[in-house]
C-alpha atoms as a PDB file:
ATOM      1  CA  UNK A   1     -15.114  52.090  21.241  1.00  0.00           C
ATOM      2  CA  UNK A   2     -15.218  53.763  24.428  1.00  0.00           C
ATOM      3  CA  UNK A   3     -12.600  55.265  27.066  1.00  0.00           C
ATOM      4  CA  UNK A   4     -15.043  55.381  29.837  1.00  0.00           C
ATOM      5  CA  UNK A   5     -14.501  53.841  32.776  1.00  0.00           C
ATOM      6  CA  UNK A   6     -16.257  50.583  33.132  1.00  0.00           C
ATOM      7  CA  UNK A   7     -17.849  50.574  36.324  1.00  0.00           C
ATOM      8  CA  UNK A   8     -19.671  53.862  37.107  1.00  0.00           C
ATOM      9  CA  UNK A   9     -22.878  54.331  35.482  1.00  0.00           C
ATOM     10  CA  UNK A  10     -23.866  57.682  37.088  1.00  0.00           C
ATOM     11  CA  UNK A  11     -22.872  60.651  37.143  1.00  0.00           C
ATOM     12  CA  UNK A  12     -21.557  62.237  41.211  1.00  0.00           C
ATOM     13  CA  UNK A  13     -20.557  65.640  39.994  1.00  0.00           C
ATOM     14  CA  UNK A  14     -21.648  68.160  37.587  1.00  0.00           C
ATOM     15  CA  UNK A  15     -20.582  72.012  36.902  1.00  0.00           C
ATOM     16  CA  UNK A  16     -22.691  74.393  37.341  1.00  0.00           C
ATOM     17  CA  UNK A  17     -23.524  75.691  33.285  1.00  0.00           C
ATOM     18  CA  UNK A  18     -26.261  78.161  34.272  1.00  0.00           C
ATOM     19  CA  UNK A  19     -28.703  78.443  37.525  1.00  0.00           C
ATOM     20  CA  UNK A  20     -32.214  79.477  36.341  1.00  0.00           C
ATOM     21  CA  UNK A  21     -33.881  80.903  39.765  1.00  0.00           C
ATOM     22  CA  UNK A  22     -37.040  81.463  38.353  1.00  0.00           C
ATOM     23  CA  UNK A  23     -37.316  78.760  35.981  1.00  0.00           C
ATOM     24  CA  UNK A  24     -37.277  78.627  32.217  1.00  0.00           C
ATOM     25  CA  UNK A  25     -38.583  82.125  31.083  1.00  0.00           C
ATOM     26  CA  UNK A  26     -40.339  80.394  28.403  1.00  0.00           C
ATOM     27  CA  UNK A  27     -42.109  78.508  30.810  1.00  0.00           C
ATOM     28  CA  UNK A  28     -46.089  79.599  30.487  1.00  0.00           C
ATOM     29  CA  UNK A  29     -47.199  77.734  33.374  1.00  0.00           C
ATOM     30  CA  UNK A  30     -48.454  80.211  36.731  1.00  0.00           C
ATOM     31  CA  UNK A  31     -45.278  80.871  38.726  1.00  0.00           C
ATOM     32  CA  UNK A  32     -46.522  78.956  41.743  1.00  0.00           C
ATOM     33  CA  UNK A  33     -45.901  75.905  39.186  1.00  0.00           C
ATOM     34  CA  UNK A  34     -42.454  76.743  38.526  1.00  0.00           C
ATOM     35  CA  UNK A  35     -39.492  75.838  40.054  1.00  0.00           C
ATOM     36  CA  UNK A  36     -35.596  76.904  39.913  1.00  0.00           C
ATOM     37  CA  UNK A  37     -33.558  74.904  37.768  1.00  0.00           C
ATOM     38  CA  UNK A  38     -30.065  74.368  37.597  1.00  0.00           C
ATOM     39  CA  UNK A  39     -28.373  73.185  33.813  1.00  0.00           C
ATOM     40  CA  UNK A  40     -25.138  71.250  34.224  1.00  0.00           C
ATOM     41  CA  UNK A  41     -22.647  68.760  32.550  1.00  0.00           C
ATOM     42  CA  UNK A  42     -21.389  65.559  34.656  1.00  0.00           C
ATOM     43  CA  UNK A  43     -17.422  65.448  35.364  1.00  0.00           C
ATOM     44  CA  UNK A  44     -17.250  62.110  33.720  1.00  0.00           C
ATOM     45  CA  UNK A  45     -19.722  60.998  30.937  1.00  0.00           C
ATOM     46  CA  UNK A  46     -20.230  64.516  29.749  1.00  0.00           C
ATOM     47  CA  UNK A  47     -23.771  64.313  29.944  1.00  0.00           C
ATOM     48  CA  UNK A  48     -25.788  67.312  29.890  1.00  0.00           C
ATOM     49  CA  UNK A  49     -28.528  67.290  33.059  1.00  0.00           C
ATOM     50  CA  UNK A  50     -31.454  69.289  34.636  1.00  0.00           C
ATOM     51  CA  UNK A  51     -30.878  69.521  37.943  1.00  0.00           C
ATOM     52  CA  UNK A  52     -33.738  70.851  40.625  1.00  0.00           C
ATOM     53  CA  UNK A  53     -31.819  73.002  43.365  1.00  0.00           C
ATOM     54  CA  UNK A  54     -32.813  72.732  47.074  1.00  0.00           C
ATOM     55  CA  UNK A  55     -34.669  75.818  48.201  1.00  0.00           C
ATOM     56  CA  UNK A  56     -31.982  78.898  48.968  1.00  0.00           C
ATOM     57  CA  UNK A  57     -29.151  77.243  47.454  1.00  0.00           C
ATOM     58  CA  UNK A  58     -26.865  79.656  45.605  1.00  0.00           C
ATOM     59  CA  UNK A  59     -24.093  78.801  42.269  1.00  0.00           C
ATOM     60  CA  UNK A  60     -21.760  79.959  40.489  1.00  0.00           C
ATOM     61  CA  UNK A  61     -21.354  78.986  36.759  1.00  0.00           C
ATOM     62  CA  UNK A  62     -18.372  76.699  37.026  1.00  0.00           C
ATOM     63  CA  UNK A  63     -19.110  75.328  39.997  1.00  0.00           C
ATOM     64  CA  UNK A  64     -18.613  71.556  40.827  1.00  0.00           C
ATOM     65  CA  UNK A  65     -21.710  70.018  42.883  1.00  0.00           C
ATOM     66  CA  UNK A  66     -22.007  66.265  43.944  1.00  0.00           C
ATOM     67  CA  UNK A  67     -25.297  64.907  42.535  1.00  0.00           C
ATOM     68  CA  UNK A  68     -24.470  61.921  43.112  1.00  0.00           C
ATOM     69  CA  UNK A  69     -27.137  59.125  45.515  1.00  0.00           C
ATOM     70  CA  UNK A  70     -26.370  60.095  49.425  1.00  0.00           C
ATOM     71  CA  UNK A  71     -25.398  63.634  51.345  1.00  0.00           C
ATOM     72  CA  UNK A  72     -26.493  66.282  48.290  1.00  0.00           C
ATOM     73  CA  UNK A  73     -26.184  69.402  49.708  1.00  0.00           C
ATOM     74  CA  UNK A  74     -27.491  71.816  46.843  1.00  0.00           C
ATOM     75  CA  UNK A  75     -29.239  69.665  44.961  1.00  0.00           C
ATOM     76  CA  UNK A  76     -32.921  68.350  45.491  1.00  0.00           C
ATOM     77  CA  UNK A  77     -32.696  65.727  42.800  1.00  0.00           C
ATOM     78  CA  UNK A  78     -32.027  65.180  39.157  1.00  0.00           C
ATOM     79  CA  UNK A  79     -34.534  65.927  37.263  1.00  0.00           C
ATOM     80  CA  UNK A  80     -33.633  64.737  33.301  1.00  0.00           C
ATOM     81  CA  UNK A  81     -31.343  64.438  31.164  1.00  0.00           C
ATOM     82  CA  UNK A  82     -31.149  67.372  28.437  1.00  0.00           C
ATOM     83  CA  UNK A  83     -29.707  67.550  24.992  1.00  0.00           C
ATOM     84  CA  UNK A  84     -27.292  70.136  23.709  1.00  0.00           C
ATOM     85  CA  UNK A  85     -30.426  72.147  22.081  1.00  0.00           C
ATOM     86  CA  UNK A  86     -32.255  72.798  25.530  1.00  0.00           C
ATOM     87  CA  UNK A  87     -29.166  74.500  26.845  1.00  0.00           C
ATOM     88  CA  UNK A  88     -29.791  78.241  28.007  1.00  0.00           C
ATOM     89  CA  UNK A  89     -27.079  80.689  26.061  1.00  0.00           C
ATOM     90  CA  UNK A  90     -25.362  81.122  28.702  1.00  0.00           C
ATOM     91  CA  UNK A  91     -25.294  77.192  29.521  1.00  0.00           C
ATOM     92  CA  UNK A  92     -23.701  76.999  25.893  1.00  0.00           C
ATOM     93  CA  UNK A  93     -21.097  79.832  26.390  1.00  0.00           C
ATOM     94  CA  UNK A  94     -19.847  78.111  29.668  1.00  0.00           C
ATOM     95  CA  UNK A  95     -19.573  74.253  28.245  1.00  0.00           C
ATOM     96  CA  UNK A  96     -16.098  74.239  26.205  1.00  0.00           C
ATOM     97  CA  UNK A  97     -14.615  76.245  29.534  1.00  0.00           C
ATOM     98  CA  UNK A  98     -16.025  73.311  31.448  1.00  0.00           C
ATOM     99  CA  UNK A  99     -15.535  70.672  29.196  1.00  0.00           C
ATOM    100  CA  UNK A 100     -11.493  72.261  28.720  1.00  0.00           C
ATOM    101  CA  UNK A 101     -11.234  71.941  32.294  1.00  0.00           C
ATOM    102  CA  UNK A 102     -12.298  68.535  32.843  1.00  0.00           C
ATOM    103  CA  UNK A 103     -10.149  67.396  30.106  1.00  0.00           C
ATOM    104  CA  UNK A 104      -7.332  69.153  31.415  1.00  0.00           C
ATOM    105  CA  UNK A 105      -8.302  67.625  34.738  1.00  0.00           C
ATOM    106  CA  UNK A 106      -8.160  63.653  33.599  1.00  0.00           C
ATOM    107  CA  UNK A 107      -5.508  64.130  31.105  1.00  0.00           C
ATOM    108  CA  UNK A 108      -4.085  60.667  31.421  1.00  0.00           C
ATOM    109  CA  UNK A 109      -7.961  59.326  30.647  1.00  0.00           C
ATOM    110  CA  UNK A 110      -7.393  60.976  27.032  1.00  0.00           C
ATOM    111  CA  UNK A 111      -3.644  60.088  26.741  1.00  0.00           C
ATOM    112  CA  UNK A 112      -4.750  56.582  27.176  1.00  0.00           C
ATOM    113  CA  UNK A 113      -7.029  56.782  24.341  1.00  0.00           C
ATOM    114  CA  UNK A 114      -3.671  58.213  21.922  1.00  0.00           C
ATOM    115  CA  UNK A 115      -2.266  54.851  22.932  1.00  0.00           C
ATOM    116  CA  UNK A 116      -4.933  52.578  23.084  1.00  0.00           C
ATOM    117  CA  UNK A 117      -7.460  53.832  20.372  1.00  0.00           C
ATOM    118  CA  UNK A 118      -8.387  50.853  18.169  1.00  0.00           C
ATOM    119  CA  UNK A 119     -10.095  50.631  14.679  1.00  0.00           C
ATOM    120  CA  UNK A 120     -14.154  51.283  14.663  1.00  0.00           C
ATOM    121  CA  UNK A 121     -14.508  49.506  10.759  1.00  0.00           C
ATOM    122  CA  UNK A 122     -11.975  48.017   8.205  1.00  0.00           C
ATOM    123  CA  UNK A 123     -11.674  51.452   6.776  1.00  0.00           C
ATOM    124  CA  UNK A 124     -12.179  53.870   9.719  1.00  0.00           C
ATOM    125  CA  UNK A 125     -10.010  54.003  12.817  1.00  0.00           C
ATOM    126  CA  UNK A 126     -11.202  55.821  16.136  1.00  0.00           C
ATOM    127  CA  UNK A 127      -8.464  58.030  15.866  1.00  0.00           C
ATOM    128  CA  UNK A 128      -9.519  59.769  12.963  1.00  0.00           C
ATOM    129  CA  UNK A 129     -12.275  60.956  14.604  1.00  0.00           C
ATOM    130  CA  UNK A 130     -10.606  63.605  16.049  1.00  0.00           C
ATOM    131  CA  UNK A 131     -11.106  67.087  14.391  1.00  0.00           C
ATOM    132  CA  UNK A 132      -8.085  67.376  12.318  1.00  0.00           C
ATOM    133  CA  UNK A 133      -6.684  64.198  11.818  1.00  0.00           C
ATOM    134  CA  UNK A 134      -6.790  62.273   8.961  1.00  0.00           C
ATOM    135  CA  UNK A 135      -4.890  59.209   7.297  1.00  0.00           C
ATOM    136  CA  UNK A 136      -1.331  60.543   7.926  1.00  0.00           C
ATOM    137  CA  UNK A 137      -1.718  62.037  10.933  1.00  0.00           C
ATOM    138  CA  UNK A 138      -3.338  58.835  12.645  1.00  0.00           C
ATOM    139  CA  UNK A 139      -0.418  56.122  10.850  1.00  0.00           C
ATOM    140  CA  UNK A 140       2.170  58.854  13.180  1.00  0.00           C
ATOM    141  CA  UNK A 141       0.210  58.047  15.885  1.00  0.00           C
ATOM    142  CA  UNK A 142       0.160  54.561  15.425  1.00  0.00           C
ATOM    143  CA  UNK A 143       3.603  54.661  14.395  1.00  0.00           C
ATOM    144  CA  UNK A 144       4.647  56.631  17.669  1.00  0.00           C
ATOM    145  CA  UNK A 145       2.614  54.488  19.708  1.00  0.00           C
ATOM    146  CA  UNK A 146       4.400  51.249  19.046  1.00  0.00           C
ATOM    147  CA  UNK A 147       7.647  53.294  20.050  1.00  0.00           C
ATOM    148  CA  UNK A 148       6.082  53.835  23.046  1.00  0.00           C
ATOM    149  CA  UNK A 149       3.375  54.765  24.995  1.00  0.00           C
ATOM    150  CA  UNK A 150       2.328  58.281  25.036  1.00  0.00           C
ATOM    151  CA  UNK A 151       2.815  60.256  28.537  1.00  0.00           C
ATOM    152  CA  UNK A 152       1.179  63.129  28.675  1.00  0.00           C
ATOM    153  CA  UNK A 153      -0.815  65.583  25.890  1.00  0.00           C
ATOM    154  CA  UNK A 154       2.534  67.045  25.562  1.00  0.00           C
ATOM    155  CA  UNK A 155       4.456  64.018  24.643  1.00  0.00           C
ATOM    156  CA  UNK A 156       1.393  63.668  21.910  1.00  0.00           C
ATOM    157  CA  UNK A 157       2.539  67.412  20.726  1.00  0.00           C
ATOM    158  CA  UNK A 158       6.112  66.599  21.021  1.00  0.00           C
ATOM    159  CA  UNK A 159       6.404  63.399  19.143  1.00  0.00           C
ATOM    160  CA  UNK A 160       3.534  64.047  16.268  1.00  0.00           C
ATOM    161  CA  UNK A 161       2.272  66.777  13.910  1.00  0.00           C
ATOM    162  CA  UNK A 162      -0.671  67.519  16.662  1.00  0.00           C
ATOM    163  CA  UNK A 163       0.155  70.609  18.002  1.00  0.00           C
ATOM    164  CA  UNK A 164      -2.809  71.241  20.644  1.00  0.00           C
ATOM    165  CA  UNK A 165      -3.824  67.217  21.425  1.00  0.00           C
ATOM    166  CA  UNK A 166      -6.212  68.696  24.373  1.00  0.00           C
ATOM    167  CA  UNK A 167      -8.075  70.949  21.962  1.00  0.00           C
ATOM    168  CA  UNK A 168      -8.904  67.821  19.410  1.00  0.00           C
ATOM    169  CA  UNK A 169     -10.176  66.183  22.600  1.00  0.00           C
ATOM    170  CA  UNK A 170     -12.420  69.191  23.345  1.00  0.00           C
ATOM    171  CA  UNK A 171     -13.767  69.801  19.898  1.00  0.00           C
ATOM    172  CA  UNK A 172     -14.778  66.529  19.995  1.00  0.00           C
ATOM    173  CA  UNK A 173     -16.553  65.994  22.915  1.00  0.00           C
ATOM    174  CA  UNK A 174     -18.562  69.059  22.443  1.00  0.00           C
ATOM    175  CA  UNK A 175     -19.267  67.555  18.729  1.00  0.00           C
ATOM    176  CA  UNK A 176     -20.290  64.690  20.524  1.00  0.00           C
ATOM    177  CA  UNK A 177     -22.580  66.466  22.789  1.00  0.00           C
ATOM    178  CA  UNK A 178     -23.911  68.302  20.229  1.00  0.00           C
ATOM    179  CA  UNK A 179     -25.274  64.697  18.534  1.00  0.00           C
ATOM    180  CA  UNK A 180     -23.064  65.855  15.161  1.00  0.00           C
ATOM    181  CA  UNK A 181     -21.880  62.236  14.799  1.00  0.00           C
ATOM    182  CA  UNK A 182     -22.833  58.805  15.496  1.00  0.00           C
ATOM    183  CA  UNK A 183     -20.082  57.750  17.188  1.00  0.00           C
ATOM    184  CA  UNK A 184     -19.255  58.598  21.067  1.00  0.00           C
ATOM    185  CA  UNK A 185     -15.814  58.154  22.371  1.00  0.00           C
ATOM    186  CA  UNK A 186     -15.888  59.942  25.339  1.00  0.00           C
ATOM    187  CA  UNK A 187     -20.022  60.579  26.476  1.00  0.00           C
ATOM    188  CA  UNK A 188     -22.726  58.930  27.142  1.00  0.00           C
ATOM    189  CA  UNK A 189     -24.908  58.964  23.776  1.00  0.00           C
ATOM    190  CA  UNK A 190     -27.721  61.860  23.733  1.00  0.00           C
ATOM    191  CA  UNK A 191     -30.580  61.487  24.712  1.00  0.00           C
ATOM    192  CA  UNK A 192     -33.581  60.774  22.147  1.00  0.00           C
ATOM    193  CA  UNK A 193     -36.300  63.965  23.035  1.00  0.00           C
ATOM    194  CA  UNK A 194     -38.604  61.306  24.042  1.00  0.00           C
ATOM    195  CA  UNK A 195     -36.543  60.287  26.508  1.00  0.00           C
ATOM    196  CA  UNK A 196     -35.983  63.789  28.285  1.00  0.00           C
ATOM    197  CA  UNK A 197     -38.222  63.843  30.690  1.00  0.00           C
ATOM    198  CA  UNK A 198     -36.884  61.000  32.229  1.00  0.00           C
ATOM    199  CA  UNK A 199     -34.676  61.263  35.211  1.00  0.00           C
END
């Protein structure tokens, strides 16, 4: 099961997880070869890209860029898509900021999936894969659900044991990004590394 919405299939806007003016310092090659790379997460699958910067451009970590087809103003192109493990440190220390914000950002997106969520097997439901929430906790929700529909993250908090619904969501899309678990509720799946060089 997914809560993404149906229709877009790209990702228009990223933040800004680390800007790399020089490159990877890793990178052996001459630095004629090199070029300034920019490591970012899209606003609405969550995936994790490589993004080549247009000469002079300037970024702050945080910072929301349009990537997507037409009128780019930073960005050159996209270069690849990345997995969790090629993020810089710094990359890492910004992504549950950015990922809390975006969350925070499209709260009714998440709400939905409180009151929609369906079973994945006869013995799992998508609910439980939420850090934290097991058997009990996920026949509330159901329970609370049928009541009537959830309204915000506080309404979740209000009317269940769940103290901190938008925190569950976070841990799990980072799991997710991290490729911890088969499943993926809320991003795109990652990519396989011999897929990564592909734009």
């Amino acid at each position: 099961m997914s809560t993404r919405p149906p229709t877009k299939k790209f990702e228009e806007y990223a933040y800004v997880l680390d800007h790399l003016p020089r490159g990877y310092p890793d990178d052996t090659r001459p630095i004629f070869k090199k070029e300034p790379i920019v490591q970012a997460v899209g606003d609405t699958y969550f995936t994790l890209l490589e993004l080549v910067p247009r000469k002079g451009a300037r970024f702050d970590p945080q910072e929301s860029i349009f990537i997507g087809r037409d009128r780019r103003d930073k960005i050159d192109h996209v270069k690849r898509r990345i997995t969790f493990e090629v993020l810089t440190a710094s990359s890492r220390s910004e992504l549950p900021f950015v990922i809390e914000k975006l969350v925070e950002r499209s709260e009714q997106r998440f709400v939905d999936f409180f009151n929609n969520a369906r079973p994945l097997t006869t013995r799992m439901h998508s609910l439980e894969l939420l850090p934290g929430i097991g058997k009990k906790l996920m026949w509330d929700l159901l329970e609370e659900r049928r009541k009537a529909p959830f309204t915000s993250f506080q309404d979740v908090a209000d009317r269940t044991q769940i103290r901190n619904p938008k925190e569950l969501i976070v841990k799990r899309i980072l799991i997710e990004l991290g490729g911890e678990d088969k499943y993926n509720l809320f991003t795109r799946k990652p990519v396989a590394e011999k897929e990564q060089g592909r734009s």
